[in-house]
C-alpha atoms as a PDB file:
ATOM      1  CA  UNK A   1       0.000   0.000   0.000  1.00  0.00           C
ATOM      2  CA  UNK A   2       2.930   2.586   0.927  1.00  0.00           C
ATOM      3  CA  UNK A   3       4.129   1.664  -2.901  1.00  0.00           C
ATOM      4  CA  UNK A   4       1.081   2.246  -4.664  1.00  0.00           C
ATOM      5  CA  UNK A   5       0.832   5.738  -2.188  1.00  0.00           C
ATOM      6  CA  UNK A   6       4.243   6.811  -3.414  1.00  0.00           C
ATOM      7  CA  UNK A   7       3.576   6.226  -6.958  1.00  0.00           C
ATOM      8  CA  UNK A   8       0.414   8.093  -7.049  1.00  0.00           C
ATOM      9  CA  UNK A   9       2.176  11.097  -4.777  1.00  0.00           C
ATOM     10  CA  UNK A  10       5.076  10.688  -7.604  1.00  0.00           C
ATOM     11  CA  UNK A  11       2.396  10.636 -10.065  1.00  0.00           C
ATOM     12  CA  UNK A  12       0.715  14.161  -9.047  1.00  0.00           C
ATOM     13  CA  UNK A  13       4.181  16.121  -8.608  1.00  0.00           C
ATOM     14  CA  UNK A  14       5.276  14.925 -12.035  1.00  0.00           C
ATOM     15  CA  UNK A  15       1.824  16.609 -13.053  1.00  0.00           C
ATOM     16  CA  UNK A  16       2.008  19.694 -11.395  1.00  0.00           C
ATOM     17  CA  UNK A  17       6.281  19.595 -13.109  1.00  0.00           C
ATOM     18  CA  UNK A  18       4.386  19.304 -16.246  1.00  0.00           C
ATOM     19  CA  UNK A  19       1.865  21.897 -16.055  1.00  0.00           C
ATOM     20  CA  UNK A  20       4.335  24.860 -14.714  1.00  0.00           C
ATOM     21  CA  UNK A  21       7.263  23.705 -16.143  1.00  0.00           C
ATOM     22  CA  UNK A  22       6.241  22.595 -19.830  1.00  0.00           C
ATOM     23  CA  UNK A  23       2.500  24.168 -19.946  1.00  0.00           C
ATOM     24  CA  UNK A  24       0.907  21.202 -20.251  1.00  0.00           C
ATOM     25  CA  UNK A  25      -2.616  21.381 -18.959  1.00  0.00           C
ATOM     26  CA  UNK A  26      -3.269  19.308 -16.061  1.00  0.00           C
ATOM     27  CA  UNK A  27      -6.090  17.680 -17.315  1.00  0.00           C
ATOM     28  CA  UNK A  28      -4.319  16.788 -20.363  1.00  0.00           C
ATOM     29  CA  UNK A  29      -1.159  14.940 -18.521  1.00  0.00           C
ATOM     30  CA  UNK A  30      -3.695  13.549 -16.128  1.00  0.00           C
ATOM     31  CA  UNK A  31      -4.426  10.458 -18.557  1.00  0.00           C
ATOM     32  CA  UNK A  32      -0.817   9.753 -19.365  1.00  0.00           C
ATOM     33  CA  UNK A  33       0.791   9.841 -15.805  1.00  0.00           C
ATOM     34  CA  UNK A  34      -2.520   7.295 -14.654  1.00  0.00           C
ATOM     35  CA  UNK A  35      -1.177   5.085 -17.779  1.00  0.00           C
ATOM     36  CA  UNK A  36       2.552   5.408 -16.365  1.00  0.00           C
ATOM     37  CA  UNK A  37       1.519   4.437 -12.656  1.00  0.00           C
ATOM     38  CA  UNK A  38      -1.328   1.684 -13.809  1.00  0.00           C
ATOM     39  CA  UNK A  39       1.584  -0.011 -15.699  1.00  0.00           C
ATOM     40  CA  UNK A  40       4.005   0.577 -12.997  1.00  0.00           C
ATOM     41  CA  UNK A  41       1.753  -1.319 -10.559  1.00  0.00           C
ATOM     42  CA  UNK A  42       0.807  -3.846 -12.883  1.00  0.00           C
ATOM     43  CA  UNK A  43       4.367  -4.503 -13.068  1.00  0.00           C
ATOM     44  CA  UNK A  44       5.255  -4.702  -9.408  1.00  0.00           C
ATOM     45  CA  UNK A  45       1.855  -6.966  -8.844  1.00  0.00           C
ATOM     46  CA  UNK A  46       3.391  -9.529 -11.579  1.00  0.00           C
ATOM     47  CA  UNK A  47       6.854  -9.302  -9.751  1.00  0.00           C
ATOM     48  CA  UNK A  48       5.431 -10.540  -7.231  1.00  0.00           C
ATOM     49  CA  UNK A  49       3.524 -13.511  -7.958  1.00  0.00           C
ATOM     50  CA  UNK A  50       6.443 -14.934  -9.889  1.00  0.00           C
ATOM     51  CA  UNK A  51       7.880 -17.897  -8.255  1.00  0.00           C
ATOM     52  CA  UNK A  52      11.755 -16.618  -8.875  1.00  0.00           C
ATOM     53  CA  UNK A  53      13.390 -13.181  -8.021  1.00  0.00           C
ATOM     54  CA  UNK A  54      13.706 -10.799 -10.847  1.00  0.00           C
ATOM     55  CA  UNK A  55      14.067  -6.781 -11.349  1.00  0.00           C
ATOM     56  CA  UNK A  56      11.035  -4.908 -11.142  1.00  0.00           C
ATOM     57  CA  UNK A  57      12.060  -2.578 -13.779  1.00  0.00           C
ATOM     58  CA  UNK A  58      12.031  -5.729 -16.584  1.00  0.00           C
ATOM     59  CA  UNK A  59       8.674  -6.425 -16.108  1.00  0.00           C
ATOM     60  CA  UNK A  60       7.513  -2.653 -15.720  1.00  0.00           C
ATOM     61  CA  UNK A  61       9.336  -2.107 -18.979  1.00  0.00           C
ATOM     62  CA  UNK A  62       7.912  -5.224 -20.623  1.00  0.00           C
ATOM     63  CA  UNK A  63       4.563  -4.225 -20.318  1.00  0.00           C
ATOM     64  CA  UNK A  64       5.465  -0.572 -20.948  1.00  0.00           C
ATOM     65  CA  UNK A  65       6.369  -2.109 -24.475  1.00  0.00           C
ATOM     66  CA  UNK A  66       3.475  -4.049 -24.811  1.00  0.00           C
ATOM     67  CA  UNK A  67       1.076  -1.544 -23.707  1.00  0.00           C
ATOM     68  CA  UNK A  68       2.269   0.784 -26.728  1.00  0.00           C
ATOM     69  CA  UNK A  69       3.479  -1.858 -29.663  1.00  0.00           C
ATOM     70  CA  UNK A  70       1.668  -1.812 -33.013  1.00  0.00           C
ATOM     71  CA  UNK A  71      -0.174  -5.128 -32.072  1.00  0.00           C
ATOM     72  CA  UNK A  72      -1.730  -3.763 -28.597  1.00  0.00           C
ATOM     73  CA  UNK A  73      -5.503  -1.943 -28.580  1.00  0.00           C
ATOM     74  CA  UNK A  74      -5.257   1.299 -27.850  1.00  0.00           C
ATOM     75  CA  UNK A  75      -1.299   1.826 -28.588  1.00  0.00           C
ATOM     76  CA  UNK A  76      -2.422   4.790 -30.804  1.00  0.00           C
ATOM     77  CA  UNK A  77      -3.573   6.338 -27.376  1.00  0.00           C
ATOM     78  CA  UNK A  78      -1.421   5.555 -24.922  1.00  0.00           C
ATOM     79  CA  UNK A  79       1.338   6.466 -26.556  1.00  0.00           C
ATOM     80  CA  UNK A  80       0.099   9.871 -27.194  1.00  0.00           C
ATOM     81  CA  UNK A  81      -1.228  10.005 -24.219  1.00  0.00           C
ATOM     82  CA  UNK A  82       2.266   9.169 -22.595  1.00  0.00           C
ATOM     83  CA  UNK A  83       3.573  11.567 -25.154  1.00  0.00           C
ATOM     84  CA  UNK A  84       2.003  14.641 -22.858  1.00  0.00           C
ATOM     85  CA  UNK A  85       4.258  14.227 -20.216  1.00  0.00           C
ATOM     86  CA  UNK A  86       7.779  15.678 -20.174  1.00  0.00           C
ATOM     87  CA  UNK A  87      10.851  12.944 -19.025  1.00  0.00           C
ATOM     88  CA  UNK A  88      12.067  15.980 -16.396  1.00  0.00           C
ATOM     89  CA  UNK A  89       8.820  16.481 -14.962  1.00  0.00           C
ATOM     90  CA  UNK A  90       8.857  12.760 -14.063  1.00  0.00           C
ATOM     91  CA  UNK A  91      12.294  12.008 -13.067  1.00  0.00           C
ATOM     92  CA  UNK A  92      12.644  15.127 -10.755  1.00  0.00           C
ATOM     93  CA  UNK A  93       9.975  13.561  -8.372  1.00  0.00           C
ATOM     94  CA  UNK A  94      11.940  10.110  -8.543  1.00  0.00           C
ATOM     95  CA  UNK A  95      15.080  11.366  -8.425  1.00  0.00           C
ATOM     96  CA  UNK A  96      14.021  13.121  -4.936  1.00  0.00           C
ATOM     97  CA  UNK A  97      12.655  10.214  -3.665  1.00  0.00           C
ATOM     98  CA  UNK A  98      15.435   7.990  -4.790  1.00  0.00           C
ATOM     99  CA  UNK A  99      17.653  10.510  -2.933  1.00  0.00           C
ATOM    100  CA  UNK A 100      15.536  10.656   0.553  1.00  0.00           C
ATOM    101  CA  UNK A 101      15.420   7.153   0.421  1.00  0.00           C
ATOM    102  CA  UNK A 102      19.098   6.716   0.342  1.00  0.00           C
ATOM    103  CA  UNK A 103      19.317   9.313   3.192  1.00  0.00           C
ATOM    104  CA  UNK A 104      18.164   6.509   5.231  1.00  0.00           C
ATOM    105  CA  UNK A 105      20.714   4.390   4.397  1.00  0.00           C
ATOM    106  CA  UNK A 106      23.668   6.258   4.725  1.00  0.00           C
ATOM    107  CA  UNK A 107      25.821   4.122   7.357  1.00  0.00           C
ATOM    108  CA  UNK A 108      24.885   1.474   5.428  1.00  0.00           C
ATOM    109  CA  UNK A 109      26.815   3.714   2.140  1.00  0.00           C
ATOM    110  CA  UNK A 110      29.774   4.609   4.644  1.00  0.00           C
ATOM    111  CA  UNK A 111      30.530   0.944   4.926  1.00  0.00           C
ATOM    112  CA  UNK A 112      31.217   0.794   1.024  1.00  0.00           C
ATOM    113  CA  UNK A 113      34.245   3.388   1.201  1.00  0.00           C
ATOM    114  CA  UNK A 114      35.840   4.874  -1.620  1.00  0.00           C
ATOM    115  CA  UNK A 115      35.199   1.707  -3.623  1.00  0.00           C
ATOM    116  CA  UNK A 116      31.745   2.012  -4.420  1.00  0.00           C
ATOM    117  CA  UNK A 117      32.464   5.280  -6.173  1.00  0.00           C
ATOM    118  CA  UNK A 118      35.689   3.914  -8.439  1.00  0.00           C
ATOM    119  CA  UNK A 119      32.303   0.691  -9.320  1.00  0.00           C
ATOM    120  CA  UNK A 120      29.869   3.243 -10.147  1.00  0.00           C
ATOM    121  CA  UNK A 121      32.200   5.135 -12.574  1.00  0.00           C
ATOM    122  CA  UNK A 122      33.103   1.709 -14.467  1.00  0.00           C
ATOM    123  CA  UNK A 123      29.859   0.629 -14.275  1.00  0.00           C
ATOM    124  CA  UNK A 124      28.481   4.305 -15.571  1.00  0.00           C
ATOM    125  CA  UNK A 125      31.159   4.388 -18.449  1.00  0.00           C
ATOM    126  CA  UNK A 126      30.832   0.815 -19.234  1.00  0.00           C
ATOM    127  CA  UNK A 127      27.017   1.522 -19.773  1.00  0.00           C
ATOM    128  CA  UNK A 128      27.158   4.843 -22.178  1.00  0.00           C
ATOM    129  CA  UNK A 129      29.993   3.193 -24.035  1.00  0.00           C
ATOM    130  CA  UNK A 130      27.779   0.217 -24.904  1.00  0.00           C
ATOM    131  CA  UNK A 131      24.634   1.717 -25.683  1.00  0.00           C
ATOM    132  CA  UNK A 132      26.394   4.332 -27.593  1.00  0.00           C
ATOM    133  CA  UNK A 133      27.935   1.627 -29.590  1.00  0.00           C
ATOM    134  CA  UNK A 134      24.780  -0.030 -29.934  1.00  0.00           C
ATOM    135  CA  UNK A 135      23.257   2.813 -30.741  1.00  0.00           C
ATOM    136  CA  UNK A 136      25.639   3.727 -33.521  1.00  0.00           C
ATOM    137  CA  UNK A 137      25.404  -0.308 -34.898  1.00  0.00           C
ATOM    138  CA  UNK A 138      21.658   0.203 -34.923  1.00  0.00           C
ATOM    139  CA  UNK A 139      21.608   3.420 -36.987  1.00  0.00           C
ATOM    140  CA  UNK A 140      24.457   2.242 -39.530  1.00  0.00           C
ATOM    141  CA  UNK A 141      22.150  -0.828 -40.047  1.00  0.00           C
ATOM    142  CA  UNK A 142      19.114   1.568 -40.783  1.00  0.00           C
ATOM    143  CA  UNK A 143      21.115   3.628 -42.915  1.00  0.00           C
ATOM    144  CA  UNK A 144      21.058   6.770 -40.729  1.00  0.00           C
ATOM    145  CA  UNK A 145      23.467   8.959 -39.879  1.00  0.00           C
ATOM    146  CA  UNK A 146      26.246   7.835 -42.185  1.00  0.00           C
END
């Protein structure tokens, strides 16, 4: 219950972010961030009545996917409807929350030293080099950007 709270709470800053920040009427982000948190909660519900562990974020993005491929009813819609709202009117409410929940954790950070910074760098330059590279493999295939 605290997880379908925070996602709704999530849900209506990311609105109000929209509406001051990119003049998007309320009422007209209103049916894409309800689309965003119904398919975030149908993808923590099927996390959890699978029989192994697995990320949250696969399944959320699966059905993200699904919910707005060409062979899905109402793609057309939710898509556009998705469209409305802007990625930094979203991510600055889960960003902050990702941050205050760390706060909480903090010893628990201290115990990881300097290592955990010299990780996240690798891991952080390992990840844009690869989907860069990816990226460019994908576009040379399609012809673009020659």
């Amino acid at each position: 219950m605290n997880q379908i709270l925070t996602i709704f709470i999530i849900g209506f800053i990311a609105l109000i972010g929209n509406w001051i920040g990119y003049k998007v009427p309320f009422m007209e982000s209103l049916p894409g961030i309800l689309l965003l948190a119904v398919i975030t909660l149908i993808g923590m519900g099927f996390t959890r009545i699978l029989p192994f562990k697995s990320p949250v974020i696969v399944w959320i993005s699966l059905f993200a996917m699904l919910a707005t491929s060409p062979f899905f009813p109402g793609n057309e819609y939710t898509a556009a409807a998705i469209a409305k709202i802007n990625l930094l009117a979203l991510a600055t409410p889960i960003l902050a929350y990702a941050g205050l929940s760390l706060g909480k954790d903090v010893h628990l950070f201290k115990q990881l030293s300097w290592r955990i910074v010299v990780v996240s760098l690798v891991v952080f330059t390992g990840t844009f080099l690869f989907a860069t590279l990816f990226a460019e493999i994908v576009f040379k295939l399609q012809g673009k950007f020659l």
